[in-house]
N, C-alpha and C. Protein backbone atom coordinates (compact mmCIF):
# COMPACT_ATOMS: atom_id res chain seq x y z
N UNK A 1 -65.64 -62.35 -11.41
CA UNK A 1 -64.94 -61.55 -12.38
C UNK A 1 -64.69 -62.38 -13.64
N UNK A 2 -64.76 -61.89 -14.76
CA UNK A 2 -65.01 -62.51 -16.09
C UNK A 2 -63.29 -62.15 -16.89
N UNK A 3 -62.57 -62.96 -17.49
CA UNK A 3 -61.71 -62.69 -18.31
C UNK A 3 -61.80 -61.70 -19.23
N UNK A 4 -60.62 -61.32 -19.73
CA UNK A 4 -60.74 -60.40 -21.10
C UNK A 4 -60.52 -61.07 -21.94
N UNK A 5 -61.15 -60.34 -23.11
CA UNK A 5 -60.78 -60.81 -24.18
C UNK A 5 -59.48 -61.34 -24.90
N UNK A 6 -58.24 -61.08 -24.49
CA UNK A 6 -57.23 -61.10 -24.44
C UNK A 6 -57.01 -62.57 -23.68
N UNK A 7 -57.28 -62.57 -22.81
CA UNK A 7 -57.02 -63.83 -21.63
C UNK A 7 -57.88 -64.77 -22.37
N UNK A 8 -59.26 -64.85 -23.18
CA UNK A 8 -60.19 -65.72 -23.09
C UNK A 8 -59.26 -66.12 -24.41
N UNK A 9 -58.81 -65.31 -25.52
CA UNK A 9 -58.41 -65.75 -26.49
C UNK A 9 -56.80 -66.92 -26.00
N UNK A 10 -56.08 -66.85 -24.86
CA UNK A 10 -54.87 -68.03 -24.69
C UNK A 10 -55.21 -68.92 -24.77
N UNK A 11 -54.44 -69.75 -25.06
CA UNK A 11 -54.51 -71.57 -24.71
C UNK A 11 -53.00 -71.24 -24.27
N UNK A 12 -52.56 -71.65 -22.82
CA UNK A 12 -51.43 -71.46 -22.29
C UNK A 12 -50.74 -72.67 -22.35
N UNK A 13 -51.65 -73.94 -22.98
CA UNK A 13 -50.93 -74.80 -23.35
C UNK A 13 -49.89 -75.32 -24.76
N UNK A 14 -50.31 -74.23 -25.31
CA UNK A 14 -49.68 -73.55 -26.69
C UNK A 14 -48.77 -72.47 -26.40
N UNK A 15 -48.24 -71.84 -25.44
CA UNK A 15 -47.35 -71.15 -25.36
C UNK A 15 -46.34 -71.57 -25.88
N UNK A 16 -45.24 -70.85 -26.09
CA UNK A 16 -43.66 -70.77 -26.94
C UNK A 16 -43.02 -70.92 -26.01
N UNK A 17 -41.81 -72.23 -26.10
CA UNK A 17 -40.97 -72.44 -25.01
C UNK A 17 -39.58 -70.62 -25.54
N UNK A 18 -39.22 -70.29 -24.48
CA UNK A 18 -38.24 -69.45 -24.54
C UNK A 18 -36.83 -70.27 -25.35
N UNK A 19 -36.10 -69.52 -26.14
CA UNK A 19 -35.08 -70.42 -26.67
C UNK A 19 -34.05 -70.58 -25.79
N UNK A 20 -33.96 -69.72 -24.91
CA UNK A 20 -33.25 -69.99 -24.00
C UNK A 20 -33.31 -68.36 -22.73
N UNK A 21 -33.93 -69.27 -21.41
CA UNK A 21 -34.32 -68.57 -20.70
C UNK A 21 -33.60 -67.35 -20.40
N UNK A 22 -32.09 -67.44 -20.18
CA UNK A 22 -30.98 -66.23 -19.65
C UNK A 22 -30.91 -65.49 -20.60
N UNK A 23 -30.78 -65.52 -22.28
CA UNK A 23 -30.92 -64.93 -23.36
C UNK A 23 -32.03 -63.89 -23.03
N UNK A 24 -31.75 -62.66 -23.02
CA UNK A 24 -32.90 -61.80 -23.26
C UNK A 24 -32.94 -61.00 -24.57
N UNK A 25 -31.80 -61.08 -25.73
CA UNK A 25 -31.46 -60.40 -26.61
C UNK A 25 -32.58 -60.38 -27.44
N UNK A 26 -33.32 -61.78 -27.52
CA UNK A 26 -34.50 -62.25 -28.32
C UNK A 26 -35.92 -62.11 -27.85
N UNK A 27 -36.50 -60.68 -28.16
CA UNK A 27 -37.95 -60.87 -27.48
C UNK A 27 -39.18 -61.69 -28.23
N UNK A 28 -38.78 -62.40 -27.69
CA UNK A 28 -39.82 -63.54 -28.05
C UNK A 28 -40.80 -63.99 -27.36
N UNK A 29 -42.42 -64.36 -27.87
CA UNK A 29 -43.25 -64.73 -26.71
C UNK A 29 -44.66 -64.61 -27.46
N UNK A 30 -45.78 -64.79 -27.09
CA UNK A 30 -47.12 -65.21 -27.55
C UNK A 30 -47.09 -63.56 -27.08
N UNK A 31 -47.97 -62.72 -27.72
CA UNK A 31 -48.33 -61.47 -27.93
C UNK A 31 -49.68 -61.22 -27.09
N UNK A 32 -49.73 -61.31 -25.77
CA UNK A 32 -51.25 -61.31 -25.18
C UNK A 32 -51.43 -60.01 -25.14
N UNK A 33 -51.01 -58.74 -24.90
CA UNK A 33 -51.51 -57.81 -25.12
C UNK A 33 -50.78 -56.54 -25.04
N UNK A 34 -51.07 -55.10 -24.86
CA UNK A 34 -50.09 -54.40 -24.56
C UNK A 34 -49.78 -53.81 -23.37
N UNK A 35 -48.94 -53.11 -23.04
CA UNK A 35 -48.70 -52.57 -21.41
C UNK A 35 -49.85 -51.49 -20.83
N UNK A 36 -50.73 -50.71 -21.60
CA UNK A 36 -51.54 -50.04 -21.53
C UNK A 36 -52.85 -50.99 -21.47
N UNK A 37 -53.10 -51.77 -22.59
CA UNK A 37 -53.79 -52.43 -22.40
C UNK A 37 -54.02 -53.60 -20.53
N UNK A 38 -52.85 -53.57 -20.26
CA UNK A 38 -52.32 -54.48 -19.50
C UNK A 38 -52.97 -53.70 -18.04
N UNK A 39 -52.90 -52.44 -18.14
CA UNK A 39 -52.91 -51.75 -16.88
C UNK A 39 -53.98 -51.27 -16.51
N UNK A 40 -55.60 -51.45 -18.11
CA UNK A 40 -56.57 -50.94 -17.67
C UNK A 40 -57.26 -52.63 -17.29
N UNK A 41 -57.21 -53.77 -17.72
CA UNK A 41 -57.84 -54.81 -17.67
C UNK A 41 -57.27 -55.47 -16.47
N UNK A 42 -56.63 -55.31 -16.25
CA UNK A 42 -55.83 -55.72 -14.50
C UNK A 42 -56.72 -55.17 -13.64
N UNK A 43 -57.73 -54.23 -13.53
CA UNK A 43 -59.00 -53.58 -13.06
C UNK A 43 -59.67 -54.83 -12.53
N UNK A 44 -59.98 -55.29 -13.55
CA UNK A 44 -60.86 -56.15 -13.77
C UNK A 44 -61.29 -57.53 -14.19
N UNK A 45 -59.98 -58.07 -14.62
CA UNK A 45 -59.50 -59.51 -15.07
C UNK A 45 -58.71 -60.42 -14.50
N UNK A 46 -59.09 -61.14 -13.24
CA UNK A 46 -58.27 -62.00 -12.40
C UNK A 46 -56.84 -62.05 -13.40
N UNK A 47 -56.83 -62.76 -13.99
CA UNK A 47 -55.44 -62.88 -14.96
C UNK A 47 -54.53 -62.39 -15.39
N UNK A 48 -55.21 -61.00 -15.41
CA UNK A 48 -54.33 -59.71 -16.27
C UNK A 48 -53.67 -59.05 -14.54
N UNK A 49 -54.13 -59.08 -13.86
CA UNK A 49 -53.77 -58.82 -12.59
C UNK A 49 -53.21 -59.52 -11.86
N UNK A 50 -52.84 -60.84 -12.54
CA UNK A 50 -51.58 -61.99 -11.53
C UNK A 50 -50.44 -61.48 -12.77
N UNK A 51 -50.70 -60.99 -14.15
CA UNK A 51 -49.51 -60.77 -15.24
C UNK A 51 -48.97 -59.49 -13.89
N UNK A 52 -49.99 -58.57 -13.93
CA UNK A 52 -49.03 -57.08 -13.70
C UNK A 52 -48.58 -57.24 -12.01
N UNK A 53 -49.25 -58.42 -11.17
CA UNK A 53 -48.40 -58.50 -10.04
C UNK A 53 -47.04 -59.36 -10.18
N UNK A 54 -47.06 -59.77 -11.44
CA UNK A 54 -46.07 -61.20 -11.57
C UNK A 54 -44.19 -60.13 -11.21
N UNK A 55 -44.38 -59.16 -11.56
CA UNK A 55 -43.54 -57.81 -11.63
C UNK A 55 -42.96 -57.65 -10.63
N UNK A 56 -43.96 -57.74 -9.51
CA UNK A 56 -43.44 -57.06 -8.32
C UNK A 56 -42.36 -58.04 -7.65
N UNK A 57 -42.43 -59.15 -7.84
CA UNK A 57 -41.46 -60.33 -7.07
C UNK A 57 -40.67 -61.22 -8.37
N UNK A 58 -39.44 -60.97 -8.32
CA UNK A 58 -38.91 -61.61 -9.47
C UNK A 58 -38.32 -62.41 -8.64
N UNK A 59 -37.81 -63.80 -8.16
CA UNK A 59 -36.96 -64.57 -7.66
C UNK A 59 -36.89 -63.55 -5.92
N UNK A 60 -36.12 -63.33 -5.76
CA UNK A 60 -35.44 -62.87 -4.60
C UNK A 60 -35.94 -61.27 -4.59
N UNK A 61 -36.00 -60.79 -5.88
CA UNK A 61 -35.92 -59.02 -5.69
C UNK A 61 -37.12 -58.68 -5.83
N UNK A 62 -37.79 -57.35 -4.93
CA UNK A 62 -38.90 -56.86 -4.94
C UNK A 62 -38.74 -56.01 -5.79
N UNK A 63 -39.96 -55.40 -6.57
CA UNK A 63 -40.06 -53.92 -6.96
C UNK A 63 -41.12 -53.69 -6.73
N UNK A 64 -40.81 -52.30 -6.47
CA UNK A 64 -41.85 -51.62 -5.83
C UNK A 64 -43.28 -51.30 -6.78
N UNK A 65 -44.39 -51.06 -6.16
CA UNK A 65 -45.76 -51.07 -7.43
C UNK A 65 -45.73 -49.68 -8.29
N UNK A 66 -45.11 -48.74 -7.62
CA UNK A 66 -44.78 -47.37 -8.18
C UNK A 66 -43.55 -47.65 -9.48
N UNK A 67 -42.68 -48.47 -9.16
CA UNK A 67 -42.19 -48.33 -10.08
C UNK A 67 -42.55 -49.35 -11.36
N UNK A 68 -43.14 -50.45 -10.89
CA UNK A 68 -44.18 -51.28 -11.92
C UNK A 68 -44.65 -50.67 -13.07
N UNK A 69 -46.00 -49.86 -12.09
CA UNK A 69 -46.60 -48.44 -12.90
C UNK A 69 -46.11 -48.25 -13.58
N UNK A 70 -45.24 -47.17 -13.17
CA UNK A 70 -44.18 -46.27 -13.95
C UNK A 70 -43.62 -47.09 -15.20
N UNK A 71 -43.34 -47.95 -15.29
CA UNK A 71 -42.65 -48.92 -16.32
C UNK A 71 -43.62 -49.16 -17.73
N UNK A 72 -44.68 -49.93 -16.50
CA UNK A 72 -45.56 -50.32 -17.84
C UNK A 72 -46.69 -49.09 -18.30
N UNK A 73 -46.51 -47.35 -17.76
CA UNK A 73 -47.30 -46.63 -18.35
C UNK A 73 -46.14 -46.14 -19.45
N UNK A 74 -44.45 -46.34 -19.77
CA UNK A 74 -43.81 -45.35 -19.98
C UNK A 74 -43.88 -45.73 -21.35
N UNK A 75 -44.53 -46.58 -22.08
CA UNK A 75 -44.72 -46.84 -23.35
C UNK A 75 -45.97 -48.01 -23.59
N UNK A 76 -47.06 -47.11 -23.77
CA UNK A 76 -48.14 -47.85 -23.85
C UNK A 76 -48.63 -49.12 -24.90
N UNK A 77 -47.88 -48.91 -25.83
CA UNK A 77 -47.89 -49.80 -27.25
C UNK A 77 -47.16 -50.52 -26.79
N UNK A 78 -46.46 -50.93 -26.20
CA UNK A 78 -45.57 -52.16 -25.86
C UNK A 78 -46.23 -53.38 -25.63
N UNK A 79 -45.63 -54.95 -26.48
CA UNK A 79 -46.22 -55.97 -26.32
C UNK A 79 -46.09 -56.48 -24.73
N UNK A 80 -46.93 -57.49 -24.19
CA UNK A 80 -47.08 -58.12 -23.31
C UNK A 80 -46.45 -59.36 -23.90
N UNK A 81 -45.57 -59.72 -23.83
CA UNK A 81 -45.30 -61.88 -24.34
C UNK A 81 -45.00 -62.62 -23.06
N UNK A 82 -45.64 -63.35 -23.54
CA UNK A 82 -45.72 -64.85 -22.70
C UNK A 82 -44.61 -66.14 -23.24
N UNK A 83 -44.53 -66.42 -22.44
CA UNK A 83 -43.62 -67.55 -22.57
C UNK A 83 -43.99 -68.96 -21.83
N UNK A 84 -43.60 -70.29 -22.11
CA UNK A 84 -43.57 -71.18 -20.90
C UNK A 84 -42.82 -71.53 -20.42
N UNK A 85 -43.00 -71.81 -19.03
CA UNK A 85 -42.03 -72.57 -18.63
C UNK A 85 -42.08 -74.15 -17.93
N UNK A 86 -41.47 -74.74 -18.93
CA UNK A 86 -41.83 -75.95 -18.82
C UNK A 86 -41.09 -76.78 -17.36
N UNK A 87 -41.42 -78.21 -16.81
CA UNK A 87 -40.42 -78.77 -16.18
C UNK A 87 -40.04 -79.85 -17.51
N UNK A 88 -38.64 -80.22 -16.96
CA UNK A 88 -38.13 -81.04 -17.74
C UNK A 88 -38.86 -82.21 -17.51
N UNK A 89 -38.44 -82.90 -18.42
CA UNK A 89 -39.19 -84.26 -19.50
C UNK A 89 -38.87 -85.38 -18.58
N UNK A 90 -37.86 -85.25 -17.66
CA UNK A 90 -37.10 -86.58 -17.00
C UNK A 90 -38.01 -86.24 -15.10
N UNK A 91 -38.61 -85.52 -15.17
CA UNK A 91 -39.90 -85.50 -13.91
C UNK A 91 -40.66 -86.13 -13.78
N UNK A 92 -40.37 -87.77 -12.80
CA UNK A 92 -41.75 -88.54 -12.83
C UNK A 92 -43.21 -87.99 -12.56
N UNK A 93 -42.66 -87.08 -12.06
CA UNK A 93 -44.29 -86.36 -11.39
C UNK A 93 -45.03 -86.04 -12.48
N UNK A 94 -44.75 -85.96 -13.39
CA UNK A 94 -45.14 -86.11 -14.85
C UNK A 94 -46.21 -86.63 -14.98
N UNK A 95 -47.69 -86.70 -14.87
CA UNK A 95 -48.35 -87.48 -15.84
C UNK A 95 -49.32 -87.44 -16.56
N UNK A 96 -48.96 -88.51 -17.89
CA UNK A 96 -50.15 -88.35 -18.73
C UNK A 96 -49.09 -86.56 -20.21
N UNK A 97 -47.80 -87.43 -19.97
CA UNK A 97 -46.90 -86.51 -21.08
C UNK A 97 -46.74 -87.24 -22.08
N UNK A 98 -47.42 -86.67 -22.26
CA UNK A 98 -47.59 -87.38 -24.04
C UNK A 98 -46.98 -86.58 -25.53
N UNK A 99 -46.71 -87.29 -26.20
CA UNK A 99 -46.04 -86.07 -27.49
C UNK A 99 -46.84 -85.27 -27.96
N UNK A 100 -46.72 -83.91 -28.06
CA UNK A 100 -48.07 -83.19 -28.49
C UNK A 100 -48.27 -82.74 -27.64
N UNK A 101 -48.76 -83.03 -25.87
CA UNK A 101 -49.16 -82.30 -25.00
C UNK A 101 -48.54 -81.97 -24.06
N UNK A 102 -47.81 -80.81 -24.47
CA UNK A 102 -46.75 -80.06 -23.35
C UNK A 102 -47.47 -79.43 -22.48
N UNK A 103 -48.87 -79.14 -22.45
CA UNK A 103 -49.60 -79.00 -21.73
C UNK A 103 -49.27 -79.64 -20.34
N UNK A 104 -49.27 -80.79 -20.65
CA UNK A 104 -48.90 -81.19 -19.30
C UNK A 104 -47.18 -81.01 -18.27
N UNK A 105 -46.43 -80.38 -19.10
CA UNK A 105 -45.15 -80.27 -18.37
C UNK A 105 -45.59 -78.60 -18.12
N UNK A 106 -46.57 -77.57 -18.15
CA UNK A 106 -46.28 -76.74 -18.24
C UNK A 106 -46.31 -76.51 -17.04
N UNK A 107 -45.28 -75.19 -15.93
CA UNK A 107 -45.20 -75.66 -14.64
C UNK A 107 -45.34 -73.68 -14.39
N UNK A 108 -45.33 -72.67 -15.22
CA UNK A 108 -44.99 -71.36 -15.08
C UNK A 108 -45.80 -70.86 -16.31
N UNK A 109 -45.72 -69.21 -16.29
CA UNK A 109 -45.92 -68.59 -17.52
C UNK A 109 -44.92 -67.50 -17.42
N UNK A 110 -44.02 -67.53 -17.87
CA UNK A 110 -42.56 -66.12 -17.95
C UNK A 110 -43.12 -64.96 -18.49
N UNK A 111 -43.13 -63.89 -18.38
CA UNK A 111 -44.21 -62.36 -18.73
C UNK A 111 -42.65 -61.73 -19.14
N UNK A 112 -42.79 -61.47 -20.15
CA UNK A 112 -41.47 -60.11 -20.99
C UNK A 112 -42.23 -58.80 -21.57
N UNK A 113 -41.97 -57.90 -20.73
CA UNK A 113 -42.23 -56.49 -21.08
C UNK A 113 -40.52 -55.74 -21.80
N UNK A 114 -40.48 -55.41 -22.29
CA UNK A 114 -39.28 -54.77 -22.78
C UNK A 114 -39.35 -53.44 -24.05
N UNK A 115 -38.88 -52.25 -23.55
CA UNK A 115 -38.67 -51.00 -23.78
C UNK A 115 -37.96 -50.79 -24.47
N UNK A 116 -36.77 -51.60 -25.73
CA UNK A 116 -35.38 -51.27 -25.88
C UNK A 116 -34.67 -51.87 -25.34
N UNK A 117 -34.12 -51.01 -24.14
CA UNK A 117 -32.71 -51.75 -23.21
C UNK A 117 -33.30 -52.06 -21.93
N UNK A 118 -34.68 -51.21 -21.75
CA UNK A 118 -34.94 -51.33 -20.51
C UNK A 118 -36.48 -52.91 -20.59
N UNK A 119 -36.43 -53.43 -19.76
CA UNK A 119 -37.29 -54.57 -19.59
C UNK A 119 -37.80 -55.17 -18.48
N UNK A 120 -38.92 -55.57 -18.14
CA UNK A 120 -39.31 -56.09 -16.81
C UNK A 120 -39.63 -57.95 -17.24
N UNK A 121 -39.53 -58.54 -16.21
CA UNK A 121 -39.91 -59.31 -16.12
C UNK A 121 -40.82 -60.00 -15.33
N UNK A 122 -41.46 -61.40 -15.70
CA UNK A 122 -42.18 -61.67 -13.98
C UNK A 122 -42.66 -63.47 -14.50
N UNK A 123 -43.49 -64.29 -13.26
CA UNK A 123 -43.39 -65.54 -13.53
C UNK A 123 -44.86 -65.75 -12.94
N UNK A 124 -45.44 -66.26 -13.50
CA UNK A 124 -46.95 -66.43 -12.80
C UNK A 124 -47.06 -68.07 -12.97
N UNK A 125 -47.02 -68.44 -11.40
CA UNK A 125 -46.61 -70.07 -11.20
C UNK A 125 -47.99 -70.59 -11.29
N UNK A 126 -48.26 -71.87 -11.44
CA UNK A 126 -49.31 -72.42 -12.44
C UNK A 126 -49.48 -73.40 -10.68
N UNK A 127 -48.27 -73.79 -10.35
CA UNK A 127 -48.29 -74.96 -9.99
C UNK A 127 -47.92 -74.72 -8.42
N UNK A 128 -47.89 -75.40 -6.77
CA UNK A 128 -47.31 -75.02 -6.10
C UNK A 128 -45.44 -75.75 -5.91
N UNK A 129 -44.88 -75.39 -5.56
CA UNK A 129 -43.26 -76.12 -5.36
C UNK A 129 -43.91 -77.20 -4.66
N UNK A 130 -42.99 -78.42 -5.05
CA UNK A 130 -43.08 -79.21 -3.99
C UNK A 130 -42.05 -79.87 -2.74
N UNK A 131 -42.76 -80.04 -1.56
CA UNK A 131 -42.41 -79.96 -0.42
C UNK A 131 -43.31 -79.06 0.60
């Protein structure tokens, strides 16, 4: 399976750190694509299909794929943003962090869909936990 255009155009090592993760007032984020867009290339784009499963498992809480759907068909123009999520700087496991390449702390990608008031979120882990 071949990327989209959308996916081929990231460098996820250039992502925008969030200004602050709990803050949601600020939708902020690299513009990969839209929720419509999001729901026909998930077909077919390994990538776009770890974004729209990233949804279903937020931390602890499930949602269901019906209501996923439902979310990201209920306004099709809606941006997709990306975010990173970095580990902190004081992680020996660190290596090869160099100034300039946050690339290498990058440990997540944070996905913000948001409607107004209403918003989904999701986390597509780069890396496995360790232990």
């Amino acid at each position: 399976m071949a990327l989209c255009d959308a996916c081929m155009r990231l460098r996820i090592q250039r992502l925008p750190d969030p200004v602050d993760s709990s803050e949601l007032s600020t939708y902020s984020g690299y513009p990969h694509s839209t929720t419509g867009q999001l729901l026909f290339s998930a077909q077919s784009c390994p990538f776009c299909a770890l974004i729209k499963e990233s949804f279903l498992r937020v931390g602890h809480f499930h949602i269901p794929e019906a209501v996923v759907e439902e979310t990201l068909r209920l306004e099709p123009s809606t941006p997709v943003l990306l975010r990173a999520g970095r580990r902190e700087g004081d992680d020996e496991s660190v290596i090869g962090d160099v100034e300039g390449q946050e690339g290498a702390r990058l440990n997540s990608i944070d996905v913000l869909v948001a409607h107004g008031k209403k918003y989904m979120r999701g986390r597509v882990h780069l890396y496995a936990p360790k232990g």
